[in-house]
C-alpha atoms as a PDB file:
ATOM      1  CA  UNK A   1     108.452  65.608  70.597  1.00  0.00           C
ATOM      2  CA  UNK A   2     110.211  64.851  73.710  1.00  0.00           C
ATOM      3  CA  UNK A   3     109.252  61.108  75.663  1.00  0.00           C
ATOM      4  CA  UNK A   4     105.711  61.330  73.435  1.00  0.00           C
ATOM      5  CA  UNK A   5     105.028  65.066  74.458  1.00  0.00           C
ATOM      6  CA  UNK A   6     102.002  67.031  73.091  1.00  0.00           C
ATOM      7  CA  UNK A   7     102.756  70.569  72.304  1.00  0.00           C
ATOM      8  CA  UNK A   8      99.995  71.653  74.362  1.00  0.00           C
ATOM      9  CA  UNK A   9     102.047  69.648  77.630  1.00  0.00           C
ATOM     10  CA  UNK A  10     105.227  71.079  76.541  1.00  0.00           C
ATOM     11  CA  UNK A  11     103.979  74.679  76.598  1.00  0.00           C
ATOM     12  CA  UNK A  12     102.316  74.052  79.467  1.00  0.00           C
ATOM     13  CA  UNK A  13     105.718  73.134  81.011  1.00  0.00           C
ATOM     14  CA  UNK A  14     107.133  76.002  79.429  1.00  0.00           C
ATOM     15  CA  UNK A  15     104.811  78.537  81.438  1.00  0.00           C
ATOM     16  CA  UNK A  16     105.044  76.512  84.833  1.00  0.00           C
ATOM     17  CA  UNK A  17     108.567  76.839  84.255  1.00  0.00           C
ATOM     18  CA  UNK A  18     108.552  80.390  83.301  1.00  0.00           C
ATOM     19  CA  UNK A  19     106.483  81.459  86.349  1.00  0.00           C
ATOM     20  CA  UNK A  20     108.720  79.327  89.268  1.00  0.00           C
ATOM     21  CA  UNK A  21     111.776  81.159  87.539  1.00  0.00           C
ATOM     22  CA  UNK A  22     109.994  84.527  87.681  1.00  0.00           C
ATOM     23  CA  UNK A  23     108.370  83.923  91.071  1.00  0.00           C
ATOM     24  CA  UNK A  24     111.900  82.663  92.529  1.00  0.00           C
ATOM     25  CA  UNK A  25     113.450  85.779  91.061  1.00  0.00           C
ATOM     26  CA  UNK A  26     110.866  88.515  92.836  1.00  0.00           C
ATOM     27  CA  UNK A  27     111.425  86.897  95.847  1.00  0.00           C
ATOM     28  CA  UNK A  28     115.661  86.714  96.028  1.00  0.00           C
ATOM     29  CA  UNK A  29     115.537  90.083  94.908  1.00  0.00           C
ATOM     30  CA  UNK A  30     113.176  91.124  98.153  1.00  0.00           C
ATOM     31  CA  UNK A  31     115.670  89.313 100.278  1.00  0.00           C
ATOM     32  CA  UNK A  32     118.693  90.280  99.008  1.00  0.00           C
ATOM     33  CA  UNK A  33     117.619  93.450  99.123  1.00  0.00           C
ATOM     34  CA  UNK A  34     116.766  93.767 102.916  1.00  0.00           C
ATOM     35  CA  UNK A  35     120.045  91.662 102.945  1.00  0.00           C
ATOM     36  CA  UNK A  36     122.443  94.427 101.022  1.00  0.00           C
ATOM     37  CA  UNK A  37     119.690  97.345 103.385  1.00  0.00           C
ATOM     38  CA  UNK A  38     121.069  95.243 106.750  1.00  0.00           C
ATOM     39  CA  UNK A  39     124.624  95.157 105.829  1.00  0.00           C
ATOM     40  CA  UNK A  40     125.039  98.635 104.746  1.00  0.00           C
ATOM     41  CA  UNK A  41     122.806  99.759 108.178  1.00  0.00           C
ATOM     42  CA  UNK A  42     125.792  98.392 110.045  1.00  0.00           C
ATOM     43  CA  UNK A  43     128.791  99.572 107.830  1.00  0.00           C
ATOM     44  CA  UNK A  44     129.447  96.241 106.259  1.00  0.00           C
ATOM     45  CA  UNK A  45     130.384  96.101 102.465  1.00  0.00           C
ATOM     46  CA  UNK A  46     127.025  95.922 100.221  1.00  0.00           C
ATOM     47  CA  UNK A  47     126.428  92.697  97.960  1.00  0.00           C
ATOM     48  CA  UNK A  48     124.913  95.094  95.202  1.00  0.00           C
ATOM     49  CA  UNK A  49     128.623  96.577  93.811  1.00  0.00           C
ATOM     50  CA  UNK A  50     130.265  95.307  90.972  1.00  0.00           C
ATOM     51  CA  UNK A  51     131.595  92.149  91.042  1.00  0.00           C
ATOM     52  CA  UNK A  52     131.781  91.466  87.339  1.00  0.00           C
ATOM     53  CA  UNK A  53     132.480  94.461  85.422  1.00  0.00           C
ATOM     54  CA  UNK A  54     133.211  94.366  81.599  1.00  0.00           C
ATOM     55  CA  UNK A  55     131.624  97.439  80.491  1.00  0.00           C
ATOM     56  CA  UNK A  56     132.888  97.361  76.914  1.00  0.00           C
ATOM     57  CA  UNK A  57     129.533  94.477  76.743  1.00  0.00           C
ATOM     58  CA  UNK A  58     127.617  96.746  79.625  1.00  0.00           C
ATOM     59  CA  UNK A  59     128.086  93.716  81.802  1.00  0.00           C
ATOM     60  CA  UNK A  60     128.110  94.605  85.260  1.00  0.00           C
ATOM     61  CA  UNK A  61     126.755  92.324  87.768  1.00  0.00           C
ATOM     62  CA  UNK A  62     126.783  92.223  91.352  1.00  0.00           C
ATOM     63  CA  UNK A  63     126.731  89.276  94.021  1.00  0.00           C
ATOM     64  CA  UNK A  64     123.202  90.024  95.043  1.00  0.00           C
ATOM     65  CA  UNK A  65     122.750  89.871  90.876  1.00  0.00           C
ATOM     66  CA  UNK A  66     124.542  86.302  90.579  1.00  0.00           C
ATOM     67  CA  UNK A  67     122.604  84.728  93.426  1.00  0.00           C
ATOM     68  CA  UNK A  68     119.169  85.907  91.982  1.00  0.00           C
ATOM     69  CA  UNK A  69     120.162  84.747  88.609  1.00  0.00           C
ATOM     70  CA  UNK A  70     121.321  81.271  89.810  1.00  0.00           C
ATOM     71  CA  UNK A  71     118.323  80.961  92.111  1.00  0.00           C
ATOM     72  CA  UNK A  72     115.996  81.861  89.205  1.00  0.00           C
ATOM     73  CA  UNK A  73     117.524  79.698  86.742  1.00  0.00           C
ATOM     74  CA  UNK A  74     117.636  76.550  89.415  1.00  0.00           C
ATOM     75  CA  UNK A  75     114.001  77.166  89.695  1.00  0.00           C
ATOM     76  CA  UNK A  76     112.947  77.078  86.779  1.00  0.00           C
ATOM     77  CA  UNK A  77     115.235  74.097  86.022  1.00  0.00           C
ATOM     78  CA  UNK A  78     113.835  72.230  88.494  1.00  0.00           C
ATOM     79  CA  UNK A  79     110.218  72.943  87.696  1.00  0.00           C
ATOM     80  CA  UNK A  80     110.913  71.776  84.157  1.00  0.00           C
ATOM     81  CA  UNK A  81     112.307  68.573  85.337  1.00  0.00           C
ATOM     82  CA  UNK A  82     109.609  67.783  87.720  1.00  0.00           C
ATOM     83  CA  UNK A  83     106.680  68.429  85.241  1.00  0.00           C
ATOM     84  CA  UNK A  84     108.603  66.048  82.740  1.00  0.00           C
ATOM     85  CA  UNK A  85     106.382  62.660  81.974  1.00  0.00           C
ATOM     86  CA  UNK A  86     107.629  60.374  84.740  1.00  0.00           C
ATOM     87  CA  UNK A  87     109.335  63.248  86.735  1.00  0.00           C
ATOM     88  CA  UNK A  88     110.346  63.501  90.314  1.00  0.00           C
END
């Protein structure tokens, strides 16, 4: 185990984690959203088309995508890191 861990702390961890990365995603998708609903209201380019396209893998992933993803993944990075045994 990690620093003296019980498995019952890391799981714990786990579903803290889990939830701030969930939680953080629900909420950059609601503002992204009225973000991309804004921009296209007033004929500016939307952040939901393709910006990575490889469709032979069915990858296709817009800016609005990306920035949820990252934001997600920070979260739940961070939420890991601060539940850690002497953590910030």
């Amino acid at each position: 185990m990690e620093h003296g861990q019980s498995r019952s702390s890391r799981g714990v961890r786990l579903l803290v984690s889990a939830a701030a990365g969930l939680g953080t995603a629900v909420v950059a998708g609601i503002a992204l959203t009225i973000l991309d609903m804004y921009r296209t209201g007033h004929g500016l380019g939307s952040i939901s088309r393709p910006l990575v396209d490889w469709p032979t893998l069915g990858v296709h992933l817009s800016l609005a995508d990306i920035v949820m993803l990252i934001a997600a993944g920070l979260a739940a990075f961070l939420a890991w890191r601060r539940r850690a045994p002497g953590g910030a």
